[in-house]
Protein backbone atom coordinates (compact mmCIF):
# COMPACT_ATOMS: atom_id res chain seq x y z
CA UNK A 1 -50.52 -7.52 13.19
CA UNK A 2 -49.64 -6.98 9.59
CA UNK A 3 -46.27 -5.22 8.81
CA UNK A 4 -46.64 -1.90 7.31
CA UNK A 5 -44.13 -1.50 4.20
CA UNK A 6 -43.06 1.85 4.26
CA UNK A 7 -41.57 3.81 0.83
CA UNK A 8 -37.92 3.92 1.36
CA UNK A 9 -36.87 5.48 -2.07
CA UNK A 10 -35.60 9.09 -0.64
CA UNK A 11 -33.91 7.51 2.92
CA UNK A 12 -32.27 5.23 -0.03
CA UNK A 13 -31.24 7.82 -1.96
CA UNK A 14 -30.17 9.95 0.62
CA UNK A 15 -28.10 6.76 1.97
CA UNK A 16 -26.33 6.44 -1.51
CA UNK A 17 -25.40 9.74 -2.26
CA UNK A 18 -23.81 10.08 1.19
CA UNK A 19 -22.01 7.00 0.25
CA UNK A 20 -21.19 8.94 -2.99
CA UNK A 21 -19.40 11.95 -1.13
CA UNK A 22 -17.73 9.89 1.78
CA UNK A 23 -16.38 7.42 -1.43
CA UNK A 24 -15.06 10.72 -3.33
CA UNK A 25 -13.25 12.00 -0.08
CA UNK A 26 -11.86 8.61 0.40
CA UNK A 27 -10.44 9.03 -3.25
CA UNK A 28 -9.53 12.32 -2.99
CA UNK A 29 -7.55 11.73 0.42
CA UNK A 30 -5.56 8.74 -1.01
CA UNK A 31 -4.89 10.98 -4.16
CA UNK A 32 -3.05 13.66 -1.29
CA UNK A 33 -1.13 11.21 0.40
CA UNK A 34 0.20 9.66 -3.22
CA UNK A 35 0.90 13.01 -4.17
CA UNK A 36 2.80 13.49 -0.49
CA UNK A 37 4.70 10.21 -0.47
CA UNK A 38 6.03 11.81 -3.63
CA UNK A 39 6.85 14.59 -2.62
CA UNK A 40 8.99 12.98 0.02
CA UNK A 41 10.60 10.85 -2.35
CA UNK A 42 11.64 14.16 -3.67
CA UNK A 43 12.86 15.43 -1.10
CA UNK A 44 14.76 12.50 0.22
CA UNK A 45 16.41 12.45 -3.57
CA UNK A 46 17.85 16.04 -3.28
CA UNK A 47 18.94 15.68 0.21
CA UNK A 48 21.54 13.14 0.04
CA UNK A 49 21.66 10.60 2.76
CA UNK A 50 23.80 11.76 5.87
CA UNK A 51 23.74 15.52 4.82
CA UNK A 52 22.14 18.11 6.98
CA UNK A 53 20.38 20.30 4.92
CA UNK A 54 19.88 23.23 7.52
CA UNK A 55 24.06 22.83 7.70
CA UNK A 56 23.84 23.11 3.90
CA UNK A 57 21.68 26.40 4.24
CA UNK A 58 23.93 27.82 6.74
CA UNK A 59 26.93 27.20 4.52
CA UNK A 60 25.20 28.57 1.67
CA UNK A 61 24.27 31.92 3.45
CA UNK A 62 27.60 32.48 5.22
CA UNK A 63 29.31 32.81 1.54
């Protein structure tokens, strides 16, 4: 029996712009964790190694 080609151009282009969004979420979900890791570097900056910051806050308040 002969094969029967069969016109693939919209399953192909549904394919690659599904690959499209999936690709932008990838980028846009490595873009939020660069922006978190620096927002923990931050954070890590301001609170000094050792120091409690929720002891800071309740010094702060009982002044």
């Amino acid at each position: 029996m002969p094969q029967i080609k069969t016109d693939n151009r919209a399953k192909d282009a549904k394919n690659q712009r599904f690959k499209n969004e999936v690709e932008q979420m990838e980028n846009g979900h490595k873009q939020m964790r660069q922006e978190l890791d620096n927002l923990k570097a931050e954070a890590q900056q301001r609170n000094r190694p050792g120091e409690n910051p929720k002891n800071k806050r309740s010094f702060m308040l009982s002044l």
